[in-house]
N, C-alpha and C. Protein backbone atom coordinates (compact mmCIF):
# COMPACT_ATOMS: atom_id res chain seq x y z
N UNK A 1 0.84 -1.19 0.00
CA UNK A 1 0.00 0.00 0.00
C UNK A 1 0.88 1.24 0.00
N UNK A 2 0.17 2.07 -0.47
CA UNK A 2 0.98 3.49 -0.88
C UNK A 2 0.28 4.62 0.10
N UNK A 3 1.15 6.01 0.09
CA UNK A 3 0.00 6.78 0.70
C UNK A 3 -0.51 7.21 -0.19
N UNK A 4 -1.82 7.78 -0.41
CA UNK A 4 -2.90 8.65 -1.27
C UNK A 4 -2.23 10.01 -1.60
N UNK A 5 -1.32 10.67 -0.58
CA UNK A 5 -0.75 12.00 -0.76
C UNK A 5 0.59 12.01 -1.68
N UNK A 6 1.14 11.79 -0.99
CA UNK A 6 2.91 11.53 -0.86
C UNK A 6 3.22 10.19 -1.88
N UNK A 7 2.66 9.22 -2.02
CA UNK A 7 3.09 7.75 -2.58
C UNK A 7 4.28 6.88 -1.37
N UNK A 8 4.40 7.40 -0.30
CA UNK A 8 5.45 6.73 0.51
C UNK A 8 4.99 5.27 0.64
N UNK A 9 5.73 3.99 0.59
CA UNK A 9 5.16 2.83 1.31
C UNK A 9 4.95 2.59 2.22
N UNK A 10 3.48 2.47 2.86
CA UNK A 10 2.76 2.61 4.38
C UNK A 10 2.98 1.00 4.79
N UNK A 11 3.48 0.82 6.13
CA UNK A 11 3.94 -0.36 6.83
C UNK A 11 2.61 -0.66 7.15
N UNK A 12 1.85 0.06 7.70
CA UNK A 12 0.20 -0.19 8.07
C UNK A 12 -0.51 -0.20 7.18
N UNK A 13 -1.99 -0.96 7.06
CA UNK A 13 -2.77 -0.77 6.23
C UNK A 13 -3.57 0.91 6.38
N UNK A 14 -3.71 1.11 5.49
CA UNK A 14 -4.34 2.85 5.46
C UNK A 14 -4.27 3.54 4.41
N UNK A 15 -4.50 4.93 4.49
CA UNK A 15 -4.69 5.87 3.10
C UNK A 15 -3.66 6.94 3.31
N UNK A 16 -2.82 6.87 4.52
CA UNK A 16 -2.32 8.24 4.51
C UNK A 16 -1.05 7.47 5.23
N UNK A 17 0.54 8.29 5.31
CA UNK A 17 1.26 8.04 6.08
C UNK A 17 1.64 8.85 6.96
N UNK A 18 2.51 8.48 8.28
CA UNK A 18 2.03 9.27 9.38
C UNK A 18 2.76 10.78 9.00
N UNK A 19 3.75 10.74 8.12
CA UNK A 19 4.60 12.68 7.72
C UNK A 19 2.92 13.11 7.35
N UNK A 20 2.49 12.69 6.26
CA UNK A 20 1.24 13.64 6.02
C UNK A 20 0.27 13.63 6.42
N UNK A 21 0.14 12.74 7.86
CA UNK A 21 -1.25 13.40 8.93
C UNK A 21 -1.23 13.92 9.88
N UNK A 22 0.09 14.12 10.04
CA UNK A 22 0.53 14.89 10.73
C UNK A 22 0.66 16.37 10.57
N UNK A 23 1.23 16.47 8.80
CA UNK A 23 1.05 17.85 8.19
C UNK A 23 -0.53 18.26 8.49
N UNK A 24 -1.55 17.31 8.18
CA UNK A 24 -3.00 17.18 7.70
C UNK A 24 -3.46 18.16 9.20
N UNK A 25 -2.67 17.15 10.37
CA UNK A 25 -3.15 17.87 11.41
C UNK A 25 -2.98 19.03 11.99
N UNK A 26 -1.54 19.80 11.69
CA UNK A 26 -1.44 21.07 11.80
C UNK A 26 -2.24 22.37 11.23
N UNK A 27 -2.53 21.41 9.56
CA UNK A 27 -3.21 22.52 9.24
C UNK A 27 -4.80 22.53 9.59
N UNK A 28 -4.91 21.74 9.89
CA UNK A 28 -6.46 21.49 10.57
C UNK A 28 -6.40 22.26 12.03
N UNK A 29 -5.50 22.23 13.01
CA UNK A 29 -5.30 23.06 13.76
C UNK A 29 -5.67 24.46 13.86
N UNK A 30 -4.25 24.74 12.54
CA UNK A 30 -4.55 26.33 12.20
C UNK A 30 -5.67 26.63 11.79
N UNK A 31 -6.50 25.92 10.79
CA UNK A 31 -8.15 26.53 10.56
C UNK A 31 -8.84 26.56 12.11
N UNK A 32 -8.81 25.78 12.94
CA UNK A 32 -9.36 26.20 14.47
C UNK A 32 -9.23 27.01 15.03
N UNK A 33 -7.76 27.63 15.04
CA UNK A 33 -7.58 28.52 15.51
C UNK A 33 -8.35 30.17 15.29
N UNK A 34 -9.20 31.04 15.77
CA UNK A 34 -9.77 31.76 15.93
C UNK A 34 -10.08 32.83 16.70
N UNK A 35 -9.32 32.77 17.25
CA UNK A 35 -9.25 33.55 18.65
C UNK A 35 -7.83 34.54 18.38
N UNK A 36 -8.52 35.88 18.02
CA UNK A 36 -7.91 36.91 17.90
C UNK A 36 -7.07 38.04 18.54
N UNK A 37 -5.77 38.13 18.56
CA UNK A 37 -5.15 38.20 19.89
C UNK A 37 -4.98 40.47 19.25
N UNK A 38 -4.57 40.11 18.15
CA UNK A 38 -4.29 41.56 18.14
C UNK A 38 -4.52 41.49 16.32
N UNK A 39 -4.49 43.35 16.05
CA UNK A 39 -4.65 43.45 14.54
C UNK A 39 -3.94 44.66 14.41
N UNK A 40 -4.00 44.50 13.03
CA UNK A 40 -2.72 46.22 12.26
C UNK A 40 -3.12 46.02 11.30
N UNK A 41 -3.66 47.67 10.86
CA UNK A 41 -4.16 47.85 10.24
C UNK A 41 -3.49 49.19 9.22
N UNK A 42 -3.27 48.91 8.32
CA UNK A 42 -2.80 50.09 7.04
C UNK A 42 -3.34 51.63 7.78
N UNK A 43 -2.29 52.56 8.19
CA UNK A 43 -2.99 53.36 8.50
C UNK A 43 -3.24 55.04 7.13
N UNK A 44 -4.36 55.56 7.26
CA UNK A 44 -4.87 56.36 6.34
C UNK A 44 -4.99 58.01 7.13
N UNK A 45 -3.70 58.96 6.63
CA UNK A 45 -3.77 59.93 7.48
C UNK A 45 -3.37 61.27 6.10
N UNK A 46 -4.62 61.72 6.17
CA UNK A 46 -4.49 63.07 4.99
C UNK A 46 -3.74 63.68 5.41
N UNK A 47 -3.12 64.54 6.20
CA UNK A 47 -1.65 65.14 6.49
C UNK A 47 -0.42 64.63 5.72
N UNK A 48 -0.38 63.24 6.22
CA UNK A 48 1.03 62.53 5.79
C UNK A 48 0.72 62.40 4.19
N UNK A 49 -0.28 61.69 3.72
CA UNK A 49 -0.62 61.75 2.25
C UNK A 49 -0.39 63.16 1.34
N UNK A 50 -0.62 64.43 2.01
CA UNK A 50 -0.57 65.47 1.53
C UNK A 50 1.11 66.01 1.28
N UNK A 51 1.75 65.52 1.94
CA UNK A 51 3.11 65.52 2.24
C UNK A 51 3.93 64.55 1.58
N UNK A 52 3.13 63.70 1.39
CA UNK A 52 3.91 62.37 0.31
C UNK A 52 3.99 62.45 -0.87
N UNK A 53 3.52 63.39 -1.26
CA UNK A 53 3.53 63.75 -2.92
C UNK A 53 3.90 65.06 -3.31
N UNK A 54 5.31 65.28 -2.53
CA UNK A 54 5.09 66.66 -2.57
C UNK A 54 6.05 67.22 -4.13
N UNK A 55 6.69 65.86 -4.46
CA UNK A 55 7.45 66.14 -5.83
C UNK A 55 6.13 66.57 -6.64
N UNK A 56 5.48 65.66 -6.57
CA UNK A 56 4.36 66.40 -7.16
C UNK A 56 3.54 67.38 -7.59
N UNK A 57 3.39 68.02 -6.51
CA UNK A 57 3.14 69.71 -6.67
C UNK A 57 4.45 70.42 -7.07
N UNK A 58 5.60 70.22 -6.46
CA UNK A 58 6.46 70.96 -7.35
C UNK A 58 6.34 70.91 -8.54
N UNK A 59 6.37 69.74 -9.34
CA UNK A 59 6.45 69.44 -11.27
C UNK A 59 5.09 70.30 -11.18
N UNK A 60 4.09 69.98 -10.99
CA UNK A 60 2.92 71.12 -11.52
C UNK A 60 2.98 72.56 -11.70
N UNK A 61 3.52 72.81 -10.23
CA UNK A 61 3.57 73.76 -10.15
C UNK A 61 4.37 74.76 -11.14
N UNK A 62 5.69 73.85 -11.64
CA UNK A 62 6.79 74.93 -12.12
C UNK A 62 6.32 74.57 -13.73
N UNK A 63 5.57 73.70 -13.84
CA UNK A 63 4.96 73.95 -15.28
C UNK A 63 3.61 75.13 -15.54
N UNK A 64 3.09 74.89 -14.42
CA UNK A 64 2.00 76.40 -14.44
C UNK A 64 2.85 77.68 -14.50
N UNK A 65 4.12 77.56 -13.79
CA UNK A 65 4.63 78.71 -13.74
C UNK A 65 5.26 79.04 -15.39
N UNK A 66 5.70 77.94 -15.92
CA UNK A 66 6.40 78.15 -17.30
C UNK A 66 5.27 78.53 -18.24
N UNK A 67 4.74 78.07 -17.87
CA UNK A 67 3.12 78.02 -19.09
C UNK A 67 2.68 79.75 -18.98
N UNK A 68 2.36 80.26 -17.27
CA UNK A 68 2.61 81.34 -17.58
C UNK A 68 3.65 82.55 -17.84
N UNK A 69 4.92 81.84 -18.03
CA UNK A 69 5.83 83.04 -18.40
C UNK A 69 5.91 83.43 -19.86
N UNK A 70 5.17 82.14 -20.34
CA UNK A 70 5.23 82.59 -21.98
C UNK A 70 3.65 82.80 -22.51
N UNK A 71 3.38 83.23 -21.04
CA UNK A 71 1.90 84.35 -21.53
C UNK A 71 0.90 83.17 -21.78
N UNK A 72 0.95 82.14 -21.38
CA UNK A 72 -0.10 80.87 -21.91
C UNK A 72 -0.77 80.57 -20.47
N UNK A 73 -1.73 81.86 -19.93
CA UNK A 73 -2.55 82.00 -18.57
C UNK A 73 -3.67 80.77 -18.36
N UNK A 74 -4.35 80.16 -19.31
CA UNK A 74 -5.12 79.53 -19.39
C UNK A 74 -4.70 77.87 -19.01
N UNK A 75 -3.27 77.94 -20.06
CA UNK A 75 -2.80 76.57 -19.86
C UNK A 75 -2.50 76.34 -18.40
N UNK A 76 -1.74 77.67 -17.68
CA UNK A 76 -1.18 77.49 -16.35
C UNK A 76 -2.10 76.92 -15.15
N UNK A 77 -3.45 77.65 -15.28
CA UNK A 77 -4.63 77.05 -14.43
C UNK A 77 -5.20 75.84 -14.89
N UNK A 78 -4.77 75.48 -16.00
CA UNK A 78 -5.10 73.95 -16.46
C UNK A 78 -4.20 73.41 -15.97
N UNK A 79 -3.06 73.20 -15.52
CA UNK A 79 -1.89 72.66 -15.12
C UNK A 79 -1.83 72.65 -13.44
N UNK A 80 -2.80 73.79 -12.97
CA UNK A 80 -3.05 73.65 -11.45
C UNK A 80 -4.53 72.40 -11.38
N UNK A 81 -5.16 72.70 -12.30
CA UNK A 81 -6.50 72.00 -11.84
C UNK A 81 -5.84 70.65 -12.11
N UNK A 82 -5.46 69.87 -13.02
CA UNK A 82 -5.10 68.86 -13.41
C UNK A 82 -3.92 68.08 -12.03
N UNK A 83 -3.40 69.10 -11.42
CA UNK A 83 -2.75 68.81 -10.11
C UNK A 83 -3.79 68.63 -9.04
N UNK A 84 -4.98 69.11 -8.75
CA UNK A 84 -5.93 68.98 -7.65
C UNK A 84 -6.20 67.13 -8.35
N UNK A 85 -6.71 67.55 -9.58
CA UNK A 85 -7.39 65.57 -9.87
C UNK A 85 -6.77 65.15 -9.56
N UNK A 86 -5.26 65.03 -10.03
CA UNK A 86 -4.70 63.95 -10.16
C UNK A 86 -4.05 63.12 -8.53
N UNK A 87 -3.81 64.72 -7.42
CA UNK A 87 -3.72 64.42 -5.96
C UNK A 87 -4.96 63.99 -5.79
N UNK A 88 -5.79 64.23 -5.82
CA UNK A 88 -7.64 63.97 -5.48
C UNK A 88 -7.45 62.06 -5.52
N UNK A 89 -6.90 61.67 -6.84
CA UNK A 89 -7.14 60.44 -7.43
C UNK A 89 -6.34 59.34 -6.77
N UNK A 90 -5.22 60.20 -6.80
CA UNK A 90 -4.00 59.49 -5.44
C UNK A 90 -4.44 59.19 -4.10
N UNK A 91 -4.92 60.08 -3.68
CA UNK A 91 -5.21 60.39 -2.37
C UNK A 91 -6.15 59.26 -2.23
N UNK A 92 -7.27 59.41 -2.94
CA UNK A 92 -8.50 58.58 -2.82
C UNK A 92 -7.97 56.46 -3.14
N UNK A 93 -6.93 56.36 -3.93
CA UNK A 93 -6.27 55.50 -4.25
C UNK A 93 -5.82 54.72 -2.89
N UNK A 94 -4.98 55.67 -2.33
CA UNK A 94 -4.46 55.52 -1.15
C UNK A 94 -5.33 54.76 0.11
N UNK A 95 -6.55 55.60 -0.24
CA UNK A 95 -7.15 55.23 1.13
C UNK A 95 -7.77 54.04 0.99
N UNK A 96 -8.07 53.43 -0.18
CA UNK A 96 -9.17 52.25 -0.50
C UNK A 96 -8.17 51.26 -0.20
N UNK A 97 -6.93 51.74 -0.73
CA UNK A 97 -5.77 50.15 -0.24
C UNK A 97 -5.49 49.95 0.88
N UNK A 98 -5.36 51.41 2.11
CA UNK A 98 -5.33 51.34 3.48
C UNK A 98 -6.69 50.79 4.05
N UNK A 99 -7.50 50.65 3.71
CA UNK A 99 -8.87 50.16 4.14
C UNK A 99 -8.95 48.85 3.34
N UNK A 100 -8.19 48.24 2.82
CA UNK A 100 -8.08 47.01 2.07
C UNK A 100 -7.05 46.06 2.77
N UNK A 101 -6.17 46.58 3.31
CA UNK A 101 -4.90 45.68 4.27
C UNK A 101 -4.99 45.73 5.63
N UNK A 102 -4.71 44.24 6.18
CA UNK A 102 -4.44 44.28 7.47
C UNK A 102 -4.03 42.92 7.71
N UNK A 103 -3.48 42.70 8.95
CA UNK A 103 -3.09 41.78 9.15
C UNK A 103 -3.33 41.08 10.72
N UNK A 104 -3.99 40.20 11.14
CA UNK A 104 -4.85 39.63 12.27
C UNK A 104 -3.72 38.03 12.86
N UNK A 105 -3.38 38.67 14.06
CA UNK A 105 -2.69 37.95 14.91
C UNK A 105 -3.89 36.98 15.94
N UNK A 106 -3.25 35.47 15.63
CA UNK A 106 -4.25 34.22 16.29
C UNK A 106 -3.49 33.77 17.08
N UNK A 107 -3.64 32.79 18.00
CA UNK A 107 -3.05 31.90 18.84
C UNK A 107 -1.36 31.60 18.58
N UNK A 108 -1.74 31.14 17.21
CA UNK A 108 -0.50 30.01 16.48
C UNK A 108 -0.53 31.04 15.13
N UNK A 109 -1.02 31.76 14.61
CA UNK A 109 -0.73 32.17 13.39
C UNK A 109 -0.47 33.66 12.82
N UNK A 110 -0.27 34.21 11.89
CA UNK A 110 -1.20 35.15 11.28
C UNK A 110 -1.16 35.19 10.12
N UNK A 111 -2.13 36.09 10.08
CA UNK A 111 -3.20 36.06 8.82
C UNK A 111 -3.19 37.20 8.01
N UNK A 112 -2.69 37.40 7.05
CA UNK A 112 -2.76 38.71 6.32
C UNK A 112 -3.30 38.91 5.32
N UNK A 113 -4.26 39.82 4.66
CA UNK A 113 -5.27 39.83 4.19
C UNK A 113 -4.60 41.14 3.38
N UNK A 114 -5.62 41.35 1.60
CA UNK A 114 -5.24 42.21 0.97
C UNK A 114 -6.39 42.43 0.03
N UNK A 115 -7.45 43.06 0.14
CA UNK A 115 -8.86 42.90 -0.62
C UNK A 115 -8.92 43.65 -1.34
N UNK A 116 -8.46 44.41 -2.87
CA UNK A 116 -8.55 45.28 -3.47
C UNK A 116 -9.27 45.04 -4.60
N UNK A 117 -10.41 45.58 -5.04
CA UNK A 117 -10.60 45.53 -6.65
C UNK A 117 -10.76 43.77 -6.66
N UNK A 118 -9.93 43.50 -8.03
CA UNK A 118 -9.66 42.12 -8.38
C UNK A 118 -8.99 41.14 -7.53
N UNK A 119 -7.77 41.70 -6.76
CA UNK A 119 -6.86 41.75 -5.80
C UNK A 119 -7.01 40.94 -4.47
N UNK A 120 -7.31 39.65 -4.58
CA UNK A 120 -7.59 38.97 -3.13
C UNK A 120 -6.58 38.26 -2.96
N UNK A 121 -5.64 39.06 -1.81
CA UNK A 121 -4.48 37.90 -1.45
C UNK A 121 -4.91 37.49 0.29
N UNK A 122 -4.29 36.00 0.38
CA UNK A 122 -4.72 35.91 1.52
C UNK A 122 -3.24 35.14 2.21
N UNK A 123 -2.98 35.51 3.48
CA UNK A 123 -1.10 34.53 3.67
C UNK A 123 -1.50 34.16 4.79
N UNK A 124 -1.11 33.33 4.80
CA UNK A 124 -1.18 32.37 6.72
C UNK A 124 0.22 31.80 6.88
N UNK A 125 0.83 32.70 7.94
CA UNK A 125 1.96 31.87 8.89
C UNK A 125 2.05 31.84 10.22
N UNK A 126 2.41 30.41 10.10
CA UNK A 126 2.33 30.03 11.50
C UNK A 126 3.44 30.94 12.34
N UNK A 127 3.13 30.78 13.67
CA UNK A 127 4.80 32.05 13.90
C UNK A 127 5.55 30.99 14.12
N UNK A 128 5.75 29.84 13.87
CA UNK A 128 7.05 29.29 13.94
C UNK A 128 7.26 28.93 12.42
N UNK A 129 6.80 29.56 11.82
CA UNK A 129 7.43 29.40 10.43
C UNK A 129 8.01 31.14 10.24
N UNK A 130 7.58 31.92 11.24
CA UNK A 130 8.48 33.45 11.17
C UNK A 130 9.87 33.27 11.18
N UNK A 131 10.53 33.92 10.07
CA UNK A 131 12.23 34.15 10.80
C UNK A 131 12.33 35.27 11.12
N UNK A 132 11.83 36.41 10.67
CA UNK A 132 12.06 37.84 11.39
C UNK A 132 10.75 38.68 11.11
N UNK A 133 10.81 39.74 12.02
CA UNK A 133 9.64 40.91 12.19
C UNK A 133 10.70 42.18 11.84
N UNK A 134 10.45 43.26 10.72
CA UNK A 134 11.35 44.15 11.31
C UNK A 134 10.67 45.11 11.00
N UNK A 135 11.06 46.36 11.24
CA UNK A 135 10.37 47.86 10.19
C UNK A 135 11.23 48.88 9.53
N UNK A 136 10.69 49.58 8.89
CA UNK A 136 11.36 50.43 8.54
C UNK A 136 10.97 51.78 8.15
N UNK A 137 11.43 53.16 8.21
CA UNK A 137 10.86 53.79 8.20
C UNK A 137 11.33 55.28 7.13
N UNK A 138 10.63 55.84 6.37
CA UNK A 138 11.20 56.81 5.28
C UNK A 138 10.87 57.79 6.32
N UNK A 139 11.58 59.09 5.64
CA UNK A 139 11.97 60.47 6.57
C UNK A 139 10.79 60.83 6.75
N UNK A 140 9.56 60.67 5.93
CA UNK A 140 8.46 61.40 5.76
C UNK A 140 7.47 60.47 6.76
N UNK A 141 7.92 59.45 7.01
CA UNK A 141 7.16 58.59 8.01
C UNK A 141 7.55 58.76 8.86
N UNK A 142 8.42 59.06 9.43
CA UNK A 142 9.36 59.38 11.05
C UNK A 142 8.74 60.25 11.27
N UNK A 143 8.23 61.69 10.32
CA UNK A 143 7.71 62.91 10.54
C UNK A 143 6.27 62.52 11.38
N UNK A 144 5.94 61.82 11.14
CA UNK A 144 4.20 61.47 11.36
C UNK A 144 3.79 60.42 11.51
N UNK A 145 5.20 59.69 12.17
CA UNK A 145 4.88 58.72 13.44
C UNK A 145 4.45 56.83 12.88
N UNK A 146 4.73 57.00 11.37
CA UNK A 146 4.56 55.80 10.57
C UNK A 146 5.45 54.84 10.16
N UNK A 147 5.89 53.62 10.16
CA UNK A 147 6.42 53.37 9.72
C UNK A 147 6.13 52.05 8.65
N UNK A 148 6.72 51.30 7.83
CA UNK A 148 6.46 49.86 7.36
C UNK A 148 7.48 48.38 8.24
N UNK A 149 5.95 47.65 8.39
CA UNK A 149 6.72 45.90 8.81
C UNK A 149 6.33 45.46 8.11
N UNK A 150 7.85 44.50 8.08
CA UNK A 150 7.97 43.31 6.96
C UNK A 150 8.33 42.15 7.85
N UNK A 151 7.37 41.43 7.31
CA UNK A 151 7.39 40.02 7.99
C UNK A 151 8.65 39.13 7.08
N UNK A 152 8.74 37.67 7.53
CA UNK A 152 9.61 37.42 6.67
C UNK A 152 10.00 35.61 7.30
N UNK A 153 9.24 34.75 6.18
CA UNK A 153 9.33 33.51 6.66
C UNK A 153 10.52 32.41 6.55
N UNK A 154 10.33 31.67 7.28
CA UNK A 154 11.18 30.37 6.93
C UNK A 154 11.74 30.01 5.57
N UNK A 155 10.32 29.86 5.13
CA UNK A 155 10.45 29.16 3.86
C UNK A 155 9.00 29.69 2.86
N UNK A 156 8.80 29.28 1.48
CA UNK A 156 7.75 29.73 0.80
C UNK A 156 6.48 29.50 1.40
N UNK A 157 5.28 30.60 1.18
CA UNK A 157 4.60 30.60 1.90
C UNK A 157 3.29 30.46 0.89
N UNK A 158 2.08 30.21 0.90
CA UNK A 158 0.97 30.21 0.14
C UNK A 158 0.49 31.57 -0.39
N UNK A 159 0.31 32.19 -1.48
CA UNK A 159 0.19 33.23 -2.33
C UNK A 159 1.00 34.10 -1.97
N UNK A 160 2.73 33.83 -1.50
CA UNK A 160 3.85 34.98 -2.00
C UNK A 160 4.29 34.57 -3.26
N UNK A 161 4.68 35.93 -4.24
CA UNK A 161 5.16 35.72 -5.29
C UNK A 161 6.89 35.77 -5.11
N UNK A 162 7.37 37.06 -4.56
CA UNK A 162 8.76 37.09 -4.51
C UNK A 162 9.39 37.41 -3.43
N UNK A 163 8.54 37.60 -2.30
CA UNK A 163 9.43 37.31 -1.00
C UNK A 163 8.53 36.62 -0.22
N UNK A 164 9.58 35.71 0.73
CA UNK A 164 8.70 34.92 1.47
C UNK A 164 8.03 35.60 2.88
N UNK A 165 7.36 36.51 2.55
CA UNK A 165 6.80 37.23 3.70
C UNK A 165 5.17 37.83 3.09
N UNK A 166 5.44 39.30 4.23
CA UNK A 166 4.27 40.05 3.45
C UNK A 166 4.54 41.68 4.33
N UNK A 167 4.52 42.49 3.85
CA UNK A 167 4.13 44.24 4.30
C UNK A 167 3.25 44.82 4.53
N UNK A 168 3.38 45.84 5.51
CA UNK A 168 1.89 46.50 6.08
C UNK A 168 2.70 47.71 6.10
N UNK A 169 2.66 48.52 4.86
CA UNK A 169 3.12 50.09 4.79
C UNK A 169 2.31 50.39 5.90
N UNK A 170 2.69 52.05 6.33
CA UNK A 170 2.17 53.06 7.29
C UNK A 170 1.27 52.57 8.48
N UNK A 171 2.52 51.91 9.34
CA UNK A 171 1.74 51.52 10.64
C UNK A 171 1.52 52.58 11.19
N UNK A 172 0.85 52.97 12.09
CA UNK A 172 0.93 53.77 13.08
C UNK A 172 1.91 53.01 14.61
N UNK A 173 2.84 54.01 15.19
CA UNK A 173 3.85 53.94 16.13
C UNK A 173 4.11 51.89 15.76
N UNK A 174 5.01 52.37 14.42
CA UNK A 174 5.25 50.88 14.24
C UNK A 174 6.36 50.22 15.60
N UNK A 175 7.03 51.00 15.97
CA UNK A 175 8.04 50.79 17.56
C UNK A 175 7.10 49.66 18.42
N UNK A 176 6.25 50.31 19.03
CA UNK A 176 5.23 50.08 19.92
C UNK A 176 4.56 48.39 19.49
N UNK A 177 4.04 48.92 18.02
CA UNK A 177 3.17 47.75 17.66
C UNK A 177 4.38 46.53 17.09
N UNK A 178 5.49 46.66 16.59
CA UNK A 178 6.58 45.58 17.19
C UNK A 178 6.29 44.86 18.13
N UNK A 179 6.82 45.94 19.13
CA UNK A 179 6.97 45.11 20.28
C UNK A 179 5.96 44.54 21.12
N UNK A 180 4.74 44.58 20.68
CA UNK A 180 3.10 43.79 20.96
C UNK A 180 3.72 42.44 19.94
N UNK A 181 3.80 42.54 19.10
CA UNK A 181 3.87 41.28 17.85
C UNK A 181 5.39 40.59 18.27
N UNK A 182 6.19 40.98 19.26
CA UNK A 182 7.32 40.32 19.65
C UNK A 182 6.57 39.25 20.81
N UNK A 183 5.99 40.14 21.82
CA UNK A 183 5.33 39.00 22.88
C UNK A 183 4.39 37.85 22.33
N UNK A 184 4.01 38.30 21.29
CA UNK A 184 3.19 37.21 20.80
C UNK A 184 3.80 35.98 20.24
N UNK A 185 4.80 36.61 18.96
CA UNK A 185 5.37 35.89 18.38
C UNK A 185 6.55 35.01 19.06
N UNK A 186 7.18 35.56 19.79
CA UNK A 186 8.57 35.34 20.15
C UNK A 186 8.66 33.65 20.91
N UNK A 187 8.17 33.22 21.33
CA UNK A 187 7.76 32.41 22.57
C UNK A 187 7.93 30.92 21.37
N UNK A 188 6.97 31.17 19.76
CA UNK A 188 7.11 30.42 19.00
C UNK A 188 8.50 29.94 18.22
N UNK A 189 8.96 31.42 17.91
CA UNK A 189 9.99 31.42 17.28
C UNK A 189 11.74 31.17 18.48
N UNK A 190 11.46 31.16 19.49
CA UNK A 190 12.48 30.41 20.54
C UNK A 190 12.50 28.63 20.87
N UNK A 191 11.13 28.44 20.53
CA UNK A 191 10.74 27.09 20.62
C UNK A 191 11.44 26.23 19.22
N UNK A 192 11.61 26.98 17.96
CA UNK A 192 12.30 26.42 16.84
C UNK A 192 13.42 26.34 17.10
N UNK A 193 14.13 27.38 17.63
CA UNK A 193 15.55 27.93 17.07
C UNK A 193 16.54 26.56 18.15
């Protein structure tokens, strides 16, 4: 007899061998698991957004200004309005993806979620499949208290394409919310090492 999964030769009569009911049973585990310990959530702050694009208004701006030095007044206020849409469009961009990401800490796992449009990603790691938590933070995020964590696994994980993790741009006091996701995590990831 063979197993049904794997093809290994089973010493016992059966359908499965014990490596893959054992896998079978972890992940049956993790679907139990439900009990929600903490969450982070993409944060959405019009200040910092207004400030994040600020190359932006410069290029507009110094083209309204060129437009009117060669007496072309009309084009120049076309060149400001076309700067309100196009921040308007950003802005609004911004917020549907921050209201689209988050990521939900369980018992044994987490769960990171990405609901956009067409866009349904979904990642589950166990925290002993974590190798590191870290963050990082651009000048304009230090300003206003944001930063990005990057998770970052063992090994390949179910719907990563090119790193084995996943990101949650613009935490709010990403420091803080670390070190919540260290007590949680940590306890797992000492038990591997």
């Amino acid at each position: 007899m063979r197993c049904s999964i794997c093809g290994a030769k089973l010493k016992k009569a059966g359908d499965i061998c014990t490596t893959c009911y054992k896998a079978y049973q972890e992940e049956e585990d993790l679907k139990k698991d439900k009990k929600e310990l903490f969450k982070i959530k993409r944060k959405y702050s019009i200040p910092y957004e207004v400030v994040k694009y600020t190359e932006l208004y410069v290029i507009f701006i110094i083209s309204a200004m060129g437009c009117w030095a060669f007496e072309n007044v009309a084009e120049g206020f076309l060149c400001l309005l076309l700067m309100f849409i196009v921040l308007g469009i950003c802005m609004f961009w911004d917020k549907r993806i921050a209201m689209a990401t988050k990521a939900t800490f369980y018992e044994k796992k987490v769960v990171y979620n990405f609901d956009f449009l067409f866009i349904h990603t979904e990642k589950v790691v166990k925290y002993a499949d974590i190798k590191d938590v870290t963050y990082y933070q651009k000048y304009r995020q230090k300003k206003h208290g944001f930063g990005d964590l990057c998770f970052y696994a063992r090994g390949p994980i179910p719907g990563t394409t090119l790193l084995n993790g996943f990101q949650i741009k613009n935490v709010e006091d990403v420091e803080g919310t670390l070190d919540k996701i260290g007590e949680i995590v940590r306890p797992f990831i000492q038990d591997k090492e």
